[in-house]
C-alpha atoms as a PDB file:
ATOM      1  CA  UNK A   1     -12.741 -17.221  62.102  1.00  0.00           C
ATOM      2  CA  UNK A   2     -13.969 -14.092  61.179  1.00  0.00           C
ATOM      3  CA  UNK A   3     -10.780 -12.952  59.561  1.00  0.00           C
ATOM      4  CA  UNK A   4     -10.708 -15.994  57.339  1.00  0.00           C
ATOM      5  CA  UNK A   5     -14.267 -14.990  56.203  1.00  0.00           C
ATOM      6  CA  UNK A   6     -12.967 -12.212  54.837  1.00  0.00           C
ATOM      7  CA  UNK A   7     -10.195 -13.146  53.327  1.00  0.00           C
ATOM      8  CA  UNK A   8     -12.740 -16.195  50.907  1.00  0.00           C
ATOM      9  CA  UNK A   9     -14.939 -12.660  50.925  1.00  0.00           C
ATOM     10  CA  UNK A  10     -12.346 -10.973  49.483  1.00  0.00           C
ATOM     11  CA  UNK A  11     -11.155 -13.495  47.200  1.00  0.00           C
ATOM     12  CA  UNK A  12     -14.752 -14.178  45.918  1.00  0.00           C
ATOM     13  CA  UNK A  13     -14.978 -10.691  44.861  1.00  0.00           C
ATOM     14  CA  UNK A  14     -11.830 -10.410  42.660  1.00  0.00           C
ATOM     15  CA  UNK A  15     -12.760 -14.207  41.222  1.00  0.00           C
ATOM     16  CA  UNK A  16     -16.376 -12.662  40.389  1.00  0.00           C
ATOM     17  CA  UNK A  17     -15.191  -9.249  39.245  1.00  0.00           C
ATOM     18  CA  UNK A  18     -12.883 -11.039  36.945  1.00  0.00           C
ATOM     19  CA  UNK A  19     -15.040 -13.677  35.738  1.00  0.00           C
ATOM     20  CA  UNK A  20     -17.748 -10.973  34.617  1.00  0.00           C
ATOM     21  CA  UNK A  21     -15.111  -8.335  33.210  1.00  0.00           C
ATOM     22  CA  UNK A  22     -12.957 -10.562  31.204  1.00  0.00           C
ATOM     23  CA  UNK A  23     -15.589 -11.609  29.058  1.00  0.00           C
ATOM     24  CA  UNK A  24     -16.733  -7.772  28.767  1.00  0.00           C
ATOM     25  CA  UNK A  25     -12.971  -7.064  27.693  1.00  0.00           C
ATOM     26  CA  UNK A  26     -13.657 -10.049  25.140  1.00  0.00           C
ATOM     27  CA  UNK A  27     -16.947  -8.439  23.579  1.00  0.00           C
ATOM     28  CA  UNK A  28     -15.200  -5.122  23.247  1.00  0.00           C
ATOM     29  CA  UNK A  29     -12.258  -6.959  21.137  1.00  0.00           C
ATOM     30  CA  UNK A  30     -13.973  -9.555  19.623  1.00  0.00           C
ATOM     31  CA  UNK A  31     -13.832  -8.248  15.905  1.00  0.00           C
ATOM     32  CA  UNK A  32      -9.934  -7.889  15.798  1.00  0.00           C
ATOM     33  CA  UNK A  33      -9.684 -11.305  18.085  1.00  0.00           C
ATOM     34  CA  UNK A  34     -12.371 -12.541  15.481  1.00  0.00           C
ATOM     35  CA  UNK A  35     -10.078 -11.572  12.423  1.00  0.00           C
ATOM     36  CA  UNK A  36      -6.798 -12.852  13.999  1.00  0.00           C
ATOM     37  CA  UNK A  37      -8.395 -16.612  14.430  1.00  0.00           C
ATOM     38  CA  UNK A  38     -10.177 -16.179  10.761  1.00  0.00           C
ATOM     39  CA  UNK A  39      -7.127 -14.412   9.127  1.00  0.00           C
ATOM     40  CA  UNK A  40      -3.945 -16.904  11.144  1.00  0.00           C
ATOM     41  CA  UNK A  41      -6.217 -20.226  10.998  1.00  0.00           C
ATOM     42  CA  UNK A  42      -4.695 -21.151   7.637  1.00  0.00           C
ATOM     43  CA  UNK A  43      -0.659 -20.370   8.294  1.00  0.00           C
ATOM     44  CA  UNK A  44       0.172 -19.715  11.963  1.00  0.00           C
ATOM     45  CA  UNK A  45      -1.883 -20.570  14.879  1.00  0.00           C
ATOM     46  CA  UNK A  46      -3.571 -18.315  16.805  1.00  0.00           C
ATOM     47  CA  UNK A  47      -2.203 -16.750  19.364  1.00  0.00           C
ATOM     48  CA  UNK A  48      -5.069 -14.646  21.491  1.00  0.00           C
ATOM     49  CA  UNK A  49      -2.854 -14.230  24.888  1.00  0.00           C
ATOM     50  CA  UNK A  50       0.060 -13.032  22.366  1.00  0.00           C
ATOM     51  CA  UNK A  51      -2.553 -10.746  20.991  1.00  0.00           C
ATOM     52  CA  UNK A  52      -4.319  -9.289  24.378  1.00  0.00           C
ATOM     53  CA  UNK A  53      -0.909  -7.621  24.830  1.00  0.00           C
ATOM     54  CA  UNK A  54      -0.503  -4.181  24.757  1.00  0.00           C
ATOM     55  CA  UNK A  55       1.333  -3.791  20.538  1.00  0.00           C
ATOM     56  CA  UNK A  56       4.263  -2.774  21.904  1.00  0.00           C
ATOM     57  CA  UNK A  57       4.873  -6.107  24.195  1.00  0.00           C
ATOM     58  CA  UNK A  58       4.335  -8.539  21.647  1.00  0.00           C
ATOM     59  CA  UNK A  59       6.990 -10.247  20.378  1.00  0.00           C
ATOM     60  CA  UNK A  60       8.395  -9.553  17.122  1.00  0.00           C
ATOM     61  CA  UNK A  61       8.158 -13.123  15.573  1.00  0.00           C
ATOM     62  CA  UNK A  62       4.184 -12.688  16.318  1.00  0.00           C
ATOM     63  CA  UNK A  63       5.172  -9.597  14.378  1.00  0.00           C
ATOM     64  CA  UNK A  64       6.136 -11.136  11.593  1.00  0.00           C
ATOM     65  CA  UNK A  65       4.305 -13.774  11.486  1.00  0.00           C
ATOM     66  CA  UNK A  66       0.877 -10.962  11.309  1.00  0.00           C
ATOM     67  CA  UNK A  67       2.807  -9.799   7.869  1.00  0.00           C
ATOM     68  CA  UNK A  68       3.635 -12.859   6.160  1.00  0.00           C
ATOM     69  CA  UNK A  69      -0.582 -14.076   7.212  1.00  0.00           C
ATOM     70  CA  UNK A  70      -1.609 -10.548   5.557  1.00  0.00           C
ATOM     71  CA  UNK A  71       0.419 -10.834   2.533  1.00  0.00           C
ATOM     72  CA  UNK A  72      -0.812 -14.368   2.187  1.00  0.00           C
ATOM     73  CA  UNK A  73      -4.530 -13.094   2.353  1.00  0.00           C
ATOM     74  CA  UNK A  74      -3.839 -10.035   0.049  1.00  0.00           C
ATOM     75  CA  UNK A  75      -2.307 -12.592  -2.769  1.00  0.00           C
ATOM     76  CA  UNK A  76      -6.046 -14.148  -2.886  1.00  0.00           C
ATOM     77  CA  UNK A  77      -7.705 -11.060  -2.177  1.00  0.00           C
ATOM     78  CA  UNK A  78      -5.693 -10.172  -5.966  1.00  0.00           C
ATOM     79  CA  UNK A  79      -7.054 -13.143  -7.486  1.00  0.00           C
ATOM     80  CA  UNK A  80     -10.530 -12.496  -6.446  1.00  0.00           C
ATOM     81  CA  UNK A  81     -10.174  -9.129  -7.551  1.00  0.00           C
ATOM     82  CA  UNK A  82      -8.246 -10.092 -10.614  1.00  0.00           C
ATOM     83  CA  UNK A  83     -10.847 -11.735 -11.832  1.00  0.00           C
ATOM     84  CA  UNK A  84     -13.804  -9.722 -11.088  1.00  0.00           C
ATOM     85  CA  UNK A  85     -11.456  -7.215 -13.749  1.00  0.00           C
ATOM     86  CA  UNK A  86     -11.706  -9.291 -16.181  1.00  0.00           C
ATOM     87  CA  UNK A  87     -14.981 -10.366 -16.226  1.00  0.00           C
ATOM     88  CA  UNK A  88     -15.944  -6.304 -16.096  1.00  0.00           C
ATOM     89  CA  UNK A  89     -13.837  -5.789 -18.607  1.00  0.00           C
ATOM     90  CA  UNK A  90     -15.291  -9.150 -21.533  1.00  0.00           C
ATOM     91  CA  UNK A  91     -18.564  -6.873 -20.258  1.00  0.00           C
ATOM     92  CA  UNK A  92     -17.065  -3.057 -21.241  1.00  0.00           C
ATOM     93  CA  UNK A  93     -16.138  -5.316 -24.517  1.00  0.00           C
ATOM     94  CA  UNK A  94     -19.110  -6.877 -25.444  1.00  0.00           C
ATOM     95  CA  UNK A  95     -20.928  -3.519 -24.909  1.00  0.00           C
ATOM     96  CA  UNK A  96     -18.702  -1.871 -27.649  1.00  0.00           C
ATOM     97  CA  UNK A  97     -19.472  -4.408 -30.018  1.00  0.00           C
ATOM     98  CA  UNK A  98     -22.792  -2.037 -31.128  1.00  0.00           C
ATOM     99  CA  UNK A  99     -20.780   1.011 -31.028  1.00  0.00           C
ATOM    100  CA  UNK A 100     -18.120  -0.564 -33.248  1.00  0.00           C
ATOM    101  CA  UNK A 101     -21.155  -1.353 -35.512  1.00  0.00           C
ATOM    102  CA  UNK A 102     -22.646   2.072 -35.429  1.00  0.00           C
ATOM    103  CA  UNK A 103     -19.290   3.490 -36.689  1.00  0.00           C
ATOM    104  CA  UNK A 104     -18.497   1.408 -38.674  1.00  0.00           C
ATOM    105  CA  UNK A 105     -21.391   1.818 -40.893  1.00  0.00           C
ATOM    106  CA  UNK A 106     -21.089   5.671 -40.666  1.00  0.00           C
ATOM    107  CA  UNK A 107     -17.618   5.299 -42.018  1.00  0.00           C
ATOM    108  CA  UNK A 108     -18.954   3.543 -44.734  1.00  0.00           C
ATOM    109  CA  UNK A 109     -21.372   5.839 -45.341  1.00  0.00           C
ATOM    110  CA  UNK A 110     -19.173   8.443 -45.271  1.00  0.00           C
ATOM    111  CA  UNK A 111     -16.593   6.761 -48.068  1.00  0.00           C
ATOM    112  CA  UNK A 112     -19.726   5.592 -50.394  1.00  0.00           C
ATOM    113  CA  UNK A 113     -20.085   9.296 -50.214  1.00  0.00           C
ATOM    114  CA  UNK A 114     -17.185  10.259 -50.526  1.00  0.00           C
ATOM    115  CA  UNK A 115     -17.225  13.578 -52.844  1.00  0.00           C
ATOM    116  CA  UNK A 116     -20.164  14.800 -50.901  1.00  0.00           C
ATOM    117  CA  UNK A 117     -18.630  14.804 -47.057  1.00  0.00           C
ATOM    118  CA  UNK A 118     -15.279  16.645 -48.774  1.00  0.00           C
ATOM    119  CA  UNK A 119     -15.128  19.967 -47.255  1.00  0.00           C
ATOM    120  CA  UNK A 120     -15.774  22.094 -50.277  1.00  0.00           C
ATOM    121  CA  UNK A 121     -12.398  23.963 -49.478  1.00  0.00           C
ATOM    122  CA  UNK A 122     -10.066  21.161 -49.366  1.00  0.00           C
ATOM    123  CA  UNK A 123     -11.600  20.014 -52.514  1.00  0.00           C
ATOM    124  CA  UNK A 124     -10.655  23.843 -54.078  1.00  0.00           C
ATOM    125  CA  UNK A 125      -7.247  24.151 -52.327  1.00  0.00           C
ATOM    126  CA  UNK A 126      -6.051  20.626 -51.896  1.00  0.00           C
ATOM    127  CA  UNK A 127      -7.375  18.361 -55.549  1.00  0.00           C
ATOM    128  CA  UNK A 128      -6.807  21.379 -57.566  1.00  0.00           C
ATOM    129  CA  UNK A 129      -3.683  19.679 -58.980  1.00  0.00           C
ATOM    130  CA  UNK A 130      -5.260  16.666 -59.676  1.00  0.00           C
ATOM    131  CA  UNK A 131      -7.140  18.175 -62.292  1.00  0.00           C
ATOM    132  CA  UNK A 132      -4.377  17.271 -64.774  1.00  0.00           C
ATOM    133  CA  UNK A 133      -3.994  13.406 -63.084  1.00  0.00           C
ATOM    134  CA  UNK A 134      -4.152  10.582 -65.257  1.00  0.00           C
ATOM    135  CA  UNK A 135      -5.702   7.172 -64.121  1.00  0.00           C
ATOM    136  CA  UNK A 136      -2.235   5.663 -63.169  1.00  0.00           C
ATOM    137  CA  UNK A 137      -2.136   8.877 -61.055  1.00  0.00           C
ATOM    138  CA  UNK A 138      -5.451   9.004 -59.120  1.00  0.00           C
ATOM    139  CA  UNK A 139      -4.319   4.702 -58.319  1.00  0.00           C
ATOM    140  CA  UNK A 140      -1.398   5.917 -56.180  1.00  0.00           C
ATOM    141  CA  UNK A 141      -3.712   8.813 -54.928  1.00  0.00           C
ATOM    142  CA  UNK A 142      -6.156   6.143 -53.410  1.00  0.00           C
ATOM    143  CA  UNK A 143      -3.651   3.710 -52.545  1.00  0.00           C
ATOM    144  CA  UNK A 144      -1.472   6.337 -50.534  1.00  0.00           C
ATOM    145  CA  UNK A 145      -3.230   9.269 -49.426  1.00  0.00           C
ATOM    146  CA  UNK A 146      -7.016   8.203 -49.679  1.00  0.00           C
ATOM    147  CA  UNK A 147      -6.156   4.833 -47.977  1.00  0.00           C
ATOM    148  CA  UNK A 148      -3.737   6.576 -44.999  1.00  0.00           C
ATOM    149  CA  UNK A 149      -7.425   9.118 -44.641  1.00  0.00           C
ATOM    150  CA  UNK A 150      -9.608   5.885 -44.176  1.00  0.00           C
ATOM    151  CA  UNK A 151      -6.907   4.261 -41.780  1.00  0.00           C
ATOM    152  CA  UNK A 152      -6.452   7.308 -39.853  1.00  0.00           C
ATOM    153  CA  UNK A 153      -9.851   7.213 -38.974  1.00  0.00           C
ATOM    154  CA  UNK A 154      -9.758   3.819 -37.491  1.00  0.00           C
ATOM    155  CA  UNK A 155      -6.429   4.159 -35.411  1.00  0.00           C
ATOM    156  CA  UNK A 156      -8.232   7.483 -33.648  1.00  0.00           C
ATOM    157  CA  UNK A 157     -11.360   5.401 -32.884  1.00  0.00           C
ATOM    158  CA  UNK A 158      -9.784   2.434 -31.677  1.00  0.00           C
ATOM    159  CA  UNK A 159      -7.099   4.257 -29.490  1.00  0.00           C
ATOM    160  CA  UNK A 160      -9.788   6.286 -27.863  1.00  0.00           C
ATOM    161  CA  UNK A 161     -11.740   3.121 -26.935  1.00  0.00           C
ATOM    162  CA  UNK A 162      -8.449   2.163 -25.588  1.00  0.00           C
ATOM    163  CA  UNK A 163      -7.107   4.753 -23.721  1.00  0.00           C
ATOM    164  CA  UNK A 164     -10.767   4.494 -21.777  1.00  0.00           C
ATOM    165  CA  UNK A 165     -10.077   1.125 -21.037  1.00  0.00           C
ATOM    166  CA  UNK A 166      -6.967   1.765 -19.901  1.00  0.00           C
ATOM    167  CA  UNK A 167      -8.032   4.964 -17.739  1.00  0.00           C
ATOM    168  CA  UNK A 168     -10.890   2.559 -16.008  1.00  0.00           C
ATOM    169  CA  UNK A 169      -8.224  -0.353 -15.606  1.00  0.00           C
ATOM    170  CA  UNK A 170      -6.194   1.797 -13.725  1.00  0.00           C
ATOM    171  CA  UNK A 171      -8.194   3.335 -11.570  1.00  0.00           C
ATOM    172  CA  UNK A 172      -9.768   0.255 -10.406  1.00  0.00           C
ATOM    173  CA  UNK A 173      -6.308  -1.286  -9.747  1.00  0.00           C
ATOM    174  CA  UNK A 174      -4.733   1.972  -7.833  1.00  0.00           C
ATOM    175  CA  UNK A 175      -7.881   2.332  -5.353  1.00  0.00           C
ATOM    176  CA  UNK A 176      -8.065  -1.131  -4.830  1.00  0.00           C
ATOM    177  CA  UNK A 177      -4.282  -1.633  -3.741  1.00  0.00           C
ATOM    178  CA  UNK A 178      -4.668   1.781  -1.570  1.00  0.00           C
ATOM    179  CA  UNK A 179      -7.730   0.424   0.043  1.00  0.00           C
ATOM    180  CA  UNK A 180      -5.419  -3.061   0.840  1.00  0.00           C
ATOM    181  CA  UNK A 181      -2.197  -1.606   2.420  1.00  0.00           C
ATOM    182  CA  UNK A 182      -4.432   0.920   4.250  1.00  0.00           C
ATOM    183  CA  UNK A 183      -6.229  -1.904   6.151  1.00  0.00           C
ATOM    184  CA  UNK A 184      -2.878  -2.851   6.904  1.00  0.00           C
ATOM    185  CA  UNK A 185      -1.010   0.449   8.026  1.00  0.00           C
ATOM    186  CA  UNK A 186      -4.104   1.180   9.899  1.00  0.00           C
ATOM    187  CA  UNK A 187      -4.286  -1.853  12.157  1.00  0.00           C
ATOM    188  CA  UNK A 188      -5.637  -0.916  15.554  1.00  0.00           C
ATOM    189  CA  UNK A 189      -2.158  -3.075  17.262  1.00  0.00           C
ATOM    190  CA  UNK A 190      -0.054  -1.689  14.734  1.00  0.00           C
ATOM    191  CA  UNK A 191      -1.419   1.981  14.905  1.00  0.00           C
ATOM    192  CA  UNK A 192      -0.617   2.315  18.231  1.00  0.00           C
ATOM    193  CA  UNK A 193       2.709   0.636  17.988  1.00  0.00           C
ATOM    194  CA  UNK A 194       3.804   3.051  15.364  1.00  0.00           C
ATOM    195  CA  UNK A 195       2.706   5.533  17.894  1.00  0.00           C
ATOM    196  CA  UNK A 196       4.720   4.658  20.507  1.00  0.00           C
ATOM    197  CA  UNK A 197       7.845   4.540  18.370  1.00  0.00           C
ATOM    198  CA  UNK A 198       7.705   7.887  17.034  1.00  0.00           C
ATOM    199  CA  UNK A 199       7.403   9.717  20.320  1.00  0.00           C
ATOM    200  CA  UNK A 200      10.332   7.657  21.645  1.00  0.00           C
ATOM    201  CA  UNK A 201      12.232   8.744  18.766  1.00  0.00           C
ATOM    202  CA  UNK A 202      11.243  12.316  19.406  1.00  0.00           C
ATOM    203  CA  UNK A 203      12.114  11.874  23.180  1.00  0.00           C
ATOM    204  CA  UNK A 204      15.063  10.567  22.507  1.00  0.00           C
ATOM    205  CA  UNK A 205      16.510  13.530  20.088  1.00  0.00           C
ATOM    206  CA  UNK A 206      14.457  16.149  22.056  1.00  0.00           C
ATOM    207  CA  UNK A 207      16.385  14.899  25.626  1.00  0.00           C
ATOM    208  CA  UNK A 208      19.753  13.904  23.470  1.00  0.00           C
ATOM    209  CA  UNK A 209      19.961  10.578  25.056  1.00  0.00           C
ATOM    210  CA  UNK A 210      20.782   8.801  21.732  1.00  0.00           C
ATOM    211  CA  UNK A 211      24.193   7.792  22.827  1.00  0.00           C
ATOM    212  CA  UNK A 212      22.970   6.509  26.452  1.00  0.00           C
ATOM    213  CA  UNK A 213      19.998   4.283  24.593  1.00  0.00           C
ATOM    214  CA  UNK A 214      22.404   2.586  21.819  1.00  0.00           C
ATOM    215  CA  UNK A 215      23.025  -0.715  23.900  1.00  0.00           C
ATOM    216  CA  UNK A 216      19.712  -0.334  25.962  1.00  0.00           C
ATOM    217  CA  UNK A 217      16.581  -3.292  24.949  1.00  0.00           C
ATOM    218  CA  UNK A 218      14.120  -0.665  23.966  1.00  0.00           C
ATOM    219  CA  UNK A 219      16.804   0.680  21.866  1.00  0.00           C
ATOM    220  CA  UNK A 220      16.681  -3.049  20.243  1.00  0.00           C
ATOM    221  CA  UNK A 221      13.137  -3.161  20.073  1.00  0.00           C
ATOM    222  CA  UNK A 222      12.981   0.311  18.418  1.00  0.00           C
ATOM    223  CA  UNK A 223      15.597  -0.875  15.788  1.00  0.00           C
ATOM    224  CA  UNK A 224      13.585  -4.005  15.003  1.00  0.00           C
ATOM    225  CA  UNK A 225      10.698  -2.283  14.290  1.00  0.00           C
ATOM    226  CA  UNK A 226      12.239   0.031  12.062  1.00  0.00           C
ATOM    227  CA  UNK A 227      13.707  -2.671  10.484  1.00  0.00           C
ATOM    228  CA  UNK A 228      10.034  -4.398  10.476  1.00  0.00           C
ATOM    229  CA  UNK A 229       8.956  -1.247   8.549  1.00  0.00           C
ATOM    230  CA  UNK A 230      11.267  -1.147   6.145  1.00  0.00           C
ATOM    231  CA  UNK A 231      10.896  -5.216   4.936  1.00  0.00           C
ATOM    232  CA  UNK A 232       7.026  -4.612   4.757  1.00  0.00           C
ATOM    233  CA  UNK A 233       7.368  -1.603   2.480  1.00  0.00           C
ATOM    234  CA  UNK A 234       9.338  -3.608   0.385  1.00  0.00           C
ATOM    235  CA  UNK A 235       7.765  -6.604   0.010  1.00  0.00           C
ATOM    236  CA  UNK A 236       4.802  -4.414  -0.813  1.00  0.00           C
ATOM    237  CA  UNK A 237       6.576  -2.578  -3.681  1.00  0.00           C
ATOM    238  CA  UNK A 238       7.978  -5.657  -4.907  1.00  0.00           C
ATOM    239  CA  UNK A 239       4.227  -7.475  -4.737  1.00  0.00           C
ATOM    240  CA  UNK A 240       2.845  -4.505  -6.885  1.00  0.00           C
ATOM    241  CA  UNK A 241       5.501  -4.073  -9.421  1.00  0.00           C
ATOM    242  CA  UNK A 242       5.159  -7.777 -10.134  1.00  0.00           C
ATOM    243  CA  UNK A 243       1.331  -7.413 -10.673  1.00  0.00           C
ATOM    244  CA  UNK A 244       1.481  -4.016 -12.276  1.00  0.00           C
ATOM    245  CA  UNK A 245       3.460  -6.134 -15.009  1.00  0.00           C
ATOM    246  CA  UNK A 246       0.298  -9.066 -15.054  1.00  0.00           C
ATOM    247  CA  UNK A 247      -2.042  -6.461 -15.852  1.00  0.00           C
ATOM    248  CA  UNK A 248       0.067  -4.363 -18.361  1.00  0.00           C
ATOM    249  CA  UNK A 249       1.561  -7.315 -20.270  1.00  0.00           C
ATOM    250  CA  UNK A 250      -1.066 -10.334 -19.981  1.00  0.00           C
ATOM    251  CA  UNK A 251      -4.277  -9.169 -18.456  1.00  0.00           C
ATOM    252  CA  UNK A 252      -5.761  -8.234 -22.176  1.00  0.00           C
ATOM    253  CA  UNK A 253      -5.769 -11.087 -24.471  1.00  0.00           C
ATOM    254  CA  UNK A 254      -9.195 -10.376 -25.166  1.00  0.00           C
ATOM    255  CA  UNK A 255      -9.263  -7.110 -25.812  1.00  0.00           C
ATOM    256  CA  UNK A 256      -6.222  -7.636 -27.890  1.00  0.00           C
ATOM    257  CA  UNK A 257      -8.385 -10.358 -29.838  1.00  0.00           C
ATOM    258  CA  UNK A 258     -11.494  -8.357 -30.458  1.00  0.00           C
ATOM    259  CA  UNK A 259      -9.178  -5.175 -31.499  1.00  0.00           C
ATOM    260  CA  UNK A 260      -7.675  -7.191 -34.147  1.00  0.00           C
ATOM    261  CA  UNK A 261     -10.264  -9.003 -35.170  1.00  0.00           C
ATOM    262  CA  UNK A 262     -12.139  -5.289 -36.058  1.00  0.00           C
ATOM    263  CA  UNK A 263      -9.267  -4.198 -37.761  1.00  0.00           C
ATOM    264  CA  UNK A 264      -8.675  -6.765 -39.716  1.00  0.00           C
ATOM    265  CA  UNK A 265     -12.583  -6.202 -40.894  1.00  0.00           C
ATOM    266  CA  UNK A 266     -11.748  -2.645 -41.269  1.00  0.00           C
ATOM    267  CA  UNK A 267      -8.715  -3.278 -43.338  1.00  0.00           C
ATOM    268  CA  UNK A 268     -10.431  -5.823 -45.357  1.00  0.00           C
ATOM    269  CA  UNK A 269     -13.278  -3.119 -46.137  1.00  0.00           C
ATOM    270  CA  UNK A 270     -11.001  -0.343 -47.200  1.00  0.00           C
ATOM    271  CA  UNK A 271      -9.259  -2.955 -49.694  1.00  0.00           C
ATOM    272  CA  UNK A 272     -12.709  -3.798 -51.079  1.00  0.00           C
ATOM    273  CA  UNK A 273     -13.648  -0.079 -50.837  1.00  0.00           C
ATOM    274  CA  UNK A 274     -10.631   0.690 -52.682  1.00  0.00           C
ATOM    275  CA  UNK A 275     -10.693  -1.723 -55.332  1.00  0.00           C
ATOM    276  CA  UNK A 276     -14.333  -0.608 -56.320  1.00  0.00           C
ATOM    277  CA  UNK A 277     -13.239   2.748 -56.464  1.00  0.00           C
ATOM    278  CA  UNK A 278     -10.469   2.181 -58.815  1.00  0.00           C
ATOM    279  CA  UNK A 279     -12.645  -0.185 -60.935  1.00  0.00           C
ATOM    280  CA  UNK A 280     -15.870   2.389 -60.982  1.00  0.00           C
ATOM    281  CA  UNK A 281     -13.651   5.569 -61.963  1.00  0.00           C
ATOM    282  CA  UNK A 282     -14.775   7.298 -58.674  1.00  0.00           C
ATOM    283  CA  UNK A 283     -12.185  10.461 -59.556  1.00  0.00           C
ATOM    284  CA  UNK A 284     -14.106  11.055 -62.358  1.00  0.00           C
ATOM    285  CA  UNK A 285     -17.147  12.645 -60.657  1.00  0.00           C
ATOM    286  CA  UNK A 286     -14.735  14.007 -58.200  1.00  0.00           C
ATOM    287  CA  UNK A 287     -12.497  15.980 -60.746  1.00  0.00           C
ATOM    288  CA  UNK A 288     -15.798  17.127 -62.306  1.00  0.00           C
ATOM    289  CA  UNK A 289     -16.977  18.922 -58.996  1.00  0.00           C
ATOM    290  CA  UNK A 290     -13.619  20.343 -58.690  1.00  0.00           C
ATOM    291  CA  UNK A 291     -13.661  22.221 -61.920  1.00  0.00           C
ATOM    292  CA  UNK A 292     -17.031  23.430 -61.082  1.00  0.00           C
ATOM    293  CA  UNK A 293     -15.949  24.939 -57.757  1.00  0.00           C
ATOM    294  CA  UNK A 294     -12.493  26.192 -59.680  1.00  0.00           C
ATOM    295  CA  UNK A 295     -14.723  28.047 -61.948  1.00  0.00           C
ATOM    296  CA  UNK A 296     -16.811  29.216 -59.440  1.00  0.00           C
ATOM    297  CA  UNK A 297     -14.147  30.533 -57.419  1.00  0.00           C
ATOM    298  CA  UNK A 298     -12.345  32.135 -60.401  1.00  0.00           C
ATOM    299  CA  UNK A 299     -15.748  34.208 -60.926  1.00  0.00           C
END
């Protein structure tokens, strides 16, 4: 009687110790158990016995299946991301619209001017031998060299504002896809997995039992996760090459749109500009200062 008292004692305890500890062993996984259900609810179903294991037991196709649920998350992870871009970026555009304004009437300034901002040297040195030009003459001058001056000016704006875009674009898009496959390389079950498979390797060569393990399960194990590896890096490099080509080739349509639009204002401008010039004699004044500085410098 007293024997079989102990034994329910006995069996009470372990029922009790295990009914209070298992739900401890819960709390202490509960984020990663949390993100499996969240993360597998929409493609595979979730497996938390399959999970409990220790990374090493778990089967491969769970494996698998942990990939192809990630890279299904990451693809609208991109979207979300994708689009938060691009509405930064209409933002970074809209805020250049005053600075394209605020140039653009400096350049104008600067042209209306034009024989005052000339370097006094350049004017000396450089329109010396126009002295001698006829009208027909200073036409081709401002059609060719005085129009390539105002153009330049332009293309070096507009390619700085660019290249900043670009610069920002890029850095947003490289630490965001570092920050995404380093949640996934750092996975607490793969982590340790990874682990375990490099010290076997290292056991192996460092006891030279390579031969002995070739036909032996872990040996199989060992070569499916290596072979695990290997897909996962290339899927990965084939998921960012494809969207490195979305953001070079199609991301910008309205940047693209604004930057045209602004040159073909520009452009317009230095046709008008141009055409004034020709029709007000502007190289008359011009000349005029340069035989006064010729005759100064002849002094």
């Amino acid at each position: 009687m007293l024997s079989n008292t102990a034994a329910t004692f006995t069996v009470s305890k372990i029922f009790f110790s295990l009914f209070f500890l298992f739900p401890s062993f819960l709390l202490n996984n509960a984020s990663e158990l949390s993100y499996l259900s969240l993360n597998e609810s929409n493609h595979y179903p979730s497996n938390v016995l399959e999970y409990l294991k220790d990374p090493k037991e778990r089967s491969h196709e769970w494996k698998v299946n942990r990939w192809k649920n990630w890279m299904n998350q990451l693809e609208e992870d991109w979207e979300e991301f994708s689009e938060t871009l691009q509405t930064d970026n209409n933002e970074w555009i809209e805020g250049n619209e005053e600075k394209w304004e605020i140039w653009f009437e400096s350049i104008k300034k600067k042209w209306i001017h034009y024989n005052k901002n000339l370097e006094n040297e350049y004017k000396k040195d450089i329109l010396a031998e126009s002295l001698t030009w006829d009208e027909t003459m200073w036409k081709v001058w401002i059609n060719t060299e005085g129009r390539e001056h105002m153009e330049k000016e332009w293309k070096t704006w507009i390619a700085e504002k660019e290249s900043n875009m670009y610069d920002w674009v890029v850095k947003q898009w490289s630490q965001w896809k570092s920050e995404k496959i380093e949640e996934w390389v750092n996975s607490k079950w793969k982590l340790k997995e990874d682990e375990y498979w490099k010290k076997w390797e290292h056991k192996v060569k460092k006891w030279n039992k390579m031969k002995k393990m070739l036909h032996s399960k872990e040996n199989n194990d060992w070569m499916k996760w290596k072979q695990r590896v290997e897909m996962e890096r290339e899927q990965w490099l084939d998921w960012v090459e494809s969207k490195d080509e979305i953001f070079i080739n199609q991301k910008w349509k309205n940047w693209k749109k604004w930057k045209n639009n602004k040159r073909n204002i520009f452009y317009k401008w230095v046709d008008n500009y141009i055409n004034k010039w020709i029709d007000e004699k502007k190289w008359v004044p011009l000349v005029n200062e340069v035989k006064e500085l010729t005759k100064k410098k002849g002094r």
